[in-house]
Protein backbone atom coordinates (compact mmCIF):
# COMPACT_ATOMS: atom_id res chain seq x y z
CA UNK A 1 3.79 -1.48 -32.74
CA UNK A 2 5.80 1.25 -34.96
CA UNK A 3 8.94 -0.50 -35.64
CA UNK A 4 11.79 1.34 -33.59
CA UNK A 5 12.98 4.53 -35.98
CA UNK A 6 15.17 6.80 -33.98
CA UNK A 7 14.64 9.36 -37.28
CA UNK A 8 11.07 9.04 -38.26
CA UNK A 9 10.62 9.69 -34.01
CA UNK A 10 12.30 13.27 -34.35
CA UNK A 11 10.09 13.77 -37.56
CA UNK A 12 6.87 12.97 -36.18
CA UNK A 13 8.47 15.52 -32.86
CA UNK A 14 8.60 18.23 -35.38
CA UNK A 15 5.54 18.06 -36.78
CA UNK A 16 3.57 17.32 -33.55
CA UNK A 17 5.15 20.50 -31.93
CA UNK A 18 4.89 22.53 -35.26
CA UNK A 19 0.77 21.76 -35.28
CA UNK A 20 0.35 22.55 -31.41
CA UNK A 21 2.28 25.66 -31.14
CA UNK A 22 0.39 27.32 -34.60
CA UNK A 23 -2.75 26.21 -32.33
CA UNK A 24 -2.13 26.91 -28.94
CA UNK A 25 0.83 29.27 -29.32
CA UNK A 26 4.75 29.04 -27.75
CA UNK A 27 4.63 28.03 -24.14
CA UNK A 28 1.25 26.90 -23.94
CA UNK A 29 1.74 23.24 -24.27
CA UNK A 30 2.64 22.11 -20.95
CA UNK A 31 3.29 18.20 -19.85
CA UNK A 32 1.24 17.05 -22.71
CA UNK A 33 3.77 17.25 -25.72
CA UNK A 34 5.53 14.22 -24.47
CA UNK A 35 2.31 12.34 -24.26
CA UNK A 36 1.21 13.84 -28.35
CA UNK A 37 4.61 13.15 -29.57
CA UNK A 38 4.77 9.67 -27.89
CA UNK A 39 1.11 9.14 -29.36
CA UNK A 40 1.49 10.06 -32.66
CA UNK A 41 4.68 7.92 -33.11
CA UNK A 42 3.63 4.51 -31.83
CA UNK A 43 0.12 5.33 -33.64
CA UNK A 44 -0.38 7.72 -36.76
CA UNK A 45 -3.64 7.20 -37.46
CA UNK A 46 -5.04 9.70 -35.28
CA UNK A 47 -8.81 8.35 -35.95
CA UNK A 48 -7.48 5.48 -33.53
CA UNK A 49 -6.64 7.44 -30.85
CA UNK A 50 -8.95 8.25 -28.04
CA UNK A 51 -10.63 5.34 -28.19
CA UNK A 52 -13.93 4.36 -25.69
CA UNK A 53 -13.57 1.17 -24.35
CA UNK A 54 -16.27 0.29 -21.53
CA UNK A 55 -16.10 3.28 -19.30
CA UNK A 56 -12.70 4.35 -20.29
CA UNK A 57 -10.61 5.91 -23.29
CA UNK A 58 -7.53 4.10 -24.36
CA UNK A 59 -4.88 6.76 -26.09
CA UNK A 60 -4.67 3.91 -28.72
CA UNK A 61 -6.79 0.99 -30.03
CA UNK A 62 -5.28 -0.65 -33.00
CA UNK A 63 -4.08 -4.16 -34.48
CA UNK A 64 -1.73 -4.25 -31.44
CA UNK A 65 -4.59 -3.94 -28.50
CA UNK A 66 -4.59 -0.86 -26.36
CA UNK A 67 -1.54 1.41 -26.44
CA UNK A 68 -1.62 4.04 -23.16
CA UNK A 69 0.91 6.42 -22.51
CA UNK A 70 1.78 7.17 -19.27
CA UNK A 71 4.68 9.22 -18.48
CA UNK A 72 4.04 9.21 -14.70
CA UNK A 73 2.12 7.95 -11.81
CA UNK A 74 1.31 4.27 -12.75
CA UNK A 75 -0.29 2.88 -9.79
CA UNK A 76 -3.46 5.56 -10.74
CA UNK A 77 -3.45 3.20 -13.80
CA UNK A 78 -4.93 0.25 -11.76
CA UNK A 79 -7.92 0.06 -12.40
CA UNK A 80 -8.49 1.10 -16.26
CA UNK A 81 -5.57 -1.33 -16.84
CA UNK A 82 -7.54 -4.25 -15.23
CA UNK A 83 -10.70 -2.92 -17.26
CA UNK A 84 -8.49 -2.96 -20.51
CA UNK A 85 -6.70 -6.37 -19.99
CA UNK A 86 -10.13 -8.09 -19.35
CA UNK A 87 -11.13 -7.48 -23.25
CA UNK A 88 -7.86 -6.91 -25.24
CA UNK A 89 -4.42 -6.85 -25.03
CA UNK A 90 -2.44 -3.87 -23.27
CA UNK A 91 0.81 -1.89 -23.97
CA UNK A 92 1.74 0.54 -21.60
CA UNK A 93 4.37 3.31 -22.95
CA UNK A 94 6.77 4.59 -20.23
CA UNK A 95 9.38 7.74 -21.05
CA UNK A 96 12.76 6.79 -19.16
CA UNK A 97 14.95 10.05 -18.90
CA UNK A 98 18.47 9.48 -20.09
CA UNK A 99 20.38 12.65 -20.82
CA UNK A 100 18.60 16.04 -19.70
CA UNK A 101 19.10 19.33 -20.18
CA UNK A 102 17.19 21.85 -17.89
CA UNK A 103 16.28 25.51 -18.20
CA UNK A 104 13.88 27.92 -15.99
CA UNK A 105 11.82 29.97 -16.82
CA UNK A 106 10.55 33.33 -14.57
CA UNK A 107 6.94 33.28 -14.95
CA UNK A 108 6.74 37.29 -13.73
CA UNK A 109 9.19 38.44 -16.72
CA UNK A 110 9.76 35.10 -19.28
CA UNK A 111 12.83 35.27 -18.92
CA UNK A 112 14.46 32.05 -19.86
CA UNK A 113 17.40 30.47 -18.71
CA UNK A 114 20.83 29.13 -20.88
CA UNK A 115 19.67 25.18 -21.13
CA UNK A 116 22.37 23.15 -18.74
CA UNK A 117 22.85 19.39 -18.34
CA UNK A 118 22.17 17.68 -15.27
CA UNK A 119 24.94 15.66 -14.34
CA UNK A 120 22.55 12.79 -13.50
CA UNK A 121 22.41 9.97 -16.42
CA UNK A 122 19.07 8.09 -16.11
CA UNK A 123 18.78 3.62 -16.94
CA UNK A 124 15.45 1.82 -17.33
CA UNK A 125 15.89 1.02 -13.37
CA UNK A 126 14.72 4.07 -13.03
CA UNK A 127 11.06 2.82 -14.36
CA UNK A 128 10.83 0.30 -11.55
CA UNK A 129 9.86 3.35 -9.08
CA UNK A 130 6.89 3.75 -11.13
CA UNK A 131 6.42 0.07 -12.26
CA UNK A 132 6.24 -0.75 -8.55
CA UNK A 133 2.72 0.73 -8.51
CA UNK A 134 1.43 -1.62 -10.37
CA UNK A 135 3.38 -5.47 -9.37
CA UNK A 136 0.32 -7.28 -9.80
CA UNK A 137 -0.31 -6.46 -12.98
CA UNK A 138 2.91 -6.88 -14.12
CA UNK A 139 2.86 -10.65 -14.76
CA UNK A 140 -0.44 -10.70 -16.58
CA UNK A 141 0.08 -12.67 -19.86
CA UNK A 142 -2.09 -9.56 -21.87
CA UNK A 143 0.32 -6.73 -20.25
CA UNK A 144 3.64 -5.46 -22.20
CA UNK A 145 5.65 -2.88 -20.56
CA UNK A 146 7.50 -0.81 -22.90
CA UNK A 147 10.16 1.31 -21.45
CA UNK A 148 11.34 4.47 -23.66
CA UNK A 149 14.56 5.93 -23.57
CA UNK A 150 14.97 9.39 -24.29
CA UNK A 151 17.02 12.36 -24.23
CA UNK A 152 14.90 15.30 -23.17
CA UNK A 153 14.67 19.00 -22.60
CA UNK A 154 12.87 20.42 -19.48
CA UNK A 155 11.59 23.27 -18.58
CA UNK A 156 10.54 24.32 -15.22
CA UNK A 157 9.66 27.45 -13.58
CA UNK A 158 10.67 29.56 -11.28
CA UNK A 159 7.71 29.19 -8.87
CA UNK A 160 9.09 26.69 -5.84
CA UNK A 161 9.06 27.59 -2.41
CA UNK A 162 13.19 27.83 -1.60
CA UNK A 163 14.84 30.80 -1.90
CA UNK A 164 16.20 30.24 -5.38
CA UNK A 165 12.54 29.04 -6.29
CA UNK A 166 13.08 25.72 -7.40
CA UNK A 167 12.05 23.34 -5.09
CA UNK A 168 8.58 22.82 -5.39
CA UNK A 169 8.69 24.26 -8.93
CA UNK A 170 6.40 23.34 -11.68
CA UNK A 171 7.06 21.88 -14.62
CA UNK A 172 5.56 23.49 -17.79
CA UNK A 173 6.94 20.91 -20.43
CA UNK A 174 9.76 18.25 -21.85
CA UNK A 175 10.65 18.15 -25.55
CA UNK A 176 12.09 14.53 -26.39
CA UNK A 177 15.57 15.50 -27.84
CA UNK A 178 16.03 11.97 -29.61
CA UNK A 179 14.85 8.27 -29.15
CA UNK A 180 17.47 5.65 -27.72
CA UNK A 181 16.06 2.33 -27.53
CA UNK A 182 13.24 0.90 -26.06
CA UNK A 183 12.97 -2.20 -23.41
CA UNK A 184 9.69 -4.28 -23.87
CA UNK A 185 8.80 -6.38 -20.52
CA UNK A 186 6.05 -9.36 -20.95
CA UNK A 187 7.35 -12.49 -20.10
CA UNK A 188 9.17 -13.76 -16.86
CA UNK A 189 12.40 -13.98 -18.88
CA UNK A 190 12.25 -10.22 -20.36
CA UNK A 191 12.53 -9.67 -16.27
CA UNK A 192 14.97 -12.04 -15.66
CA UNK A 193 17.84 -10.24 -17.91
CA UNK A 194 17.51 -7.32 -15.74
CA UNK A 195 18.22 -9.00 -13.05
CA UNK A 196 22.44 -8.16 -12.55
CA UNK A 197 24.70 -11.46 -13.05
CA UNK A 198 26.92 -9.88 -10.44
CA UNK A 199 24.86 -10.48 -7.59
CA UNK A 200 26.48 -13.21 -5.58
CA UNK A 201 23.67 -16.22 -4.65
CA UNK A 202 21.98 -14.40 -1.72
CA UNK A 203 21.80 -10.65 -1.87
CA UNK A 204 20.11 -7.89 -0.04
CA UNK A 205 17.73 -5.08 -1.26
CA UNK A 206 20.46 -2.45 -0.46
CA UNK A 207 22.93 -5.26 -2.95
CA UNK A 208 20.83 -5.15 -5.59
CA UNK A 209 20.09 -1.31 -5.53
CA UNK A 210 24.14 -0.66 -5.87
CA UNK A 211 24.16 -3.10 -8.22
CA UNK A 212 21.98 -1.14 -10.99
CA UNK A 213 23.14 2.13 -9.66
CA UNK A 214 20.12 2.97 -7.94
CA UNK A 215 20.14 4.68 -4.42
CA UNK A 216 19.81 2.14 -1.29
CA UNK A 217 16.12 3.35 -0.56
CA UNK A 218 15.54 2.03 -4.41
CA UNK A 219 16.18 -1.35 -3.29
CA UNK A 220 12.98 -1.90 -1.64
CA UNK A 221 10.82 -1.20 -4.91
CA UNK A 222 13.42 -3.29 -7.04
CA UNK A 223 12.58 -6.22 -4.89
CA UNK A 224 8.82 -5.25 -5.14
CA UNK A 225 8.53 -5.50 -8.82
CA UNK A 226 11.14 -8.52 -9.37
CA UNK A 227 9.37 -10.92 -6.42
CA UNK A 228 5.95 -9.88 -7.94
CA UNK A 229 7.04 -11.26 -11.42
CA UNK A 230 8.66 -14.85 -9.91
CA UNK A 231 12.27 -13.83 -10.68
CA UNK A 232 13.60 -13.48 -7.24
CA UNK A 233 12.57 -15.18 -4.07
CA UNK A 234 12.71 -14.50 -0.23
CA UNK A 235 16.18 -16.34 1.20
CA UNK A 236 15.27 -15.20 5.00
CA UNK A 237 17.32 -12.73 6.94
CA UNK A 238 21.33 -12.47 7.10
CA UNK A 239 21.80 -10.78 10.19
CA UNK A 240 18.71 -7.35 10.42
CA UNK A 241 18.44 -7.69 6.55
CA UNK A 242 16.51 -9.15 4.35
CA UNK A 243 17.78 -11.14 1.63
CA UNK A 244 16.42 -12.85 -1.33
CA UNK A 245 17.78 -15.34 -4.33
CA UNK A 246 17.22 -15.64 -8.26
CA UNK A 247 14.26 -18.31 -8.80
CA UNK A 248 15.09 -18.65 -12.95
């Protein structure tokens, strides 16, 4: 794996973004500059990506196994996952929003919007949403989870269905604004330190959501992926709730 470089990250975003946009031209790149700029950082070499493997195609084959980025929508992963991790080792690369700053765009004039920060702050429990797609897999000794922070730009437009136009809207692209750190998950204990210390000994799923911030409807898929990799246990019921314990 690339070693982490918070610099070398923004320099390989330049030059990713400076190749498409001389290609494609301005506003044409959609969702998949995340997924080039992620690509060409963790891999380079771009004669290893878009590798065949069986009836698939990794992003990335190298020293290091299969590298896939997926910025969304794990659980669609299923089955080339299991396909990969019966031959070779697997990585899965997963953006985590931390600071964002929005702007819309009018797809009638193109007019654009000043960019504003959402008040929202995002933390790698926001993966778990998408990680609970996939709890079975998530044990596997040949899986790695690596969770990217970023700060990111987004740019939506103004094609929703509500009267200002923004619910429902579509999405035409994110520009990482700079890499923060990045949370690898393969072993039981990697899960474990996620796990909050301030939990007292039996807690419920609407404890632990609070806990890590997360909303109480959260709480169900924090259980999901923490049960699935043996850190937490069912404790019963306390009362209409269900409650569970730390097992490490």
């Amino acid at each position: 794996m690339q070693a982490f470089d918070p610099e070398h990250f923004i320099g390989i975003r330049d030059a990713v973004l400076a190749r498409e946009r001389e290609q494609n031209g301005i506003g044409t790149l959609g969702e998949k500059s995340l997924h080039l700029i992620l690509k060409n950082y963790y891999e380079p070499m771009t004669a290893l990506h878009e590798q065949k493997i069986g009836r698939y195609v990794a992003d990335i084959l190298n020293e290091d196994g299969v590298l896939e980025i997926q910025t969304r929508q794990l659980s669609k992963m299923r089955t080339k996952l299991n396909a990969f991790l019966d031959v070779t080792d697997v990585t899965v690369i997963h953006p985590v929003v931390h600071n964002k700053w929005m702007c819309w765009v009018d797809p009638e004039t193109g007019e654009t919007t000043k960019k504003r920060k959402s008040p929202k702050t995002g933390t790698i429990y926001d993966a778990f949403w998408e990680l609970g797609g996939i709890p079975e897999l998530l044990s596997h000794p040949h899986l790695t989870v690596c969770l990217v922070m970023l700060d990111m730009e987004e740019t939506r437009l103004l094609n929703g269905w509500s009267r200002d136009k923004k619910r429902g809207s579509t999405r035409a692209d994110r520009i990482p604004r700079a890499l923060l750190s990045e949370t690898f998950l393969h072993t039981k204990e990697d899960y474990a330190a996620l796990v909050p210390g301030a939990l007292p000994e039996i807690f419920s799923r609407r404890e632990i959501a609070a806990a890590v911030g997360q909303p109480p409807e959260r709480g169900y898929t924090l259980v999901r992926v923490f049960s699935a990799v043996g850190v937490i246990e069912d404790a019963g019921k306390r009362g209409r709730e269900f409650v569970y314990r730390r097992c490490f």
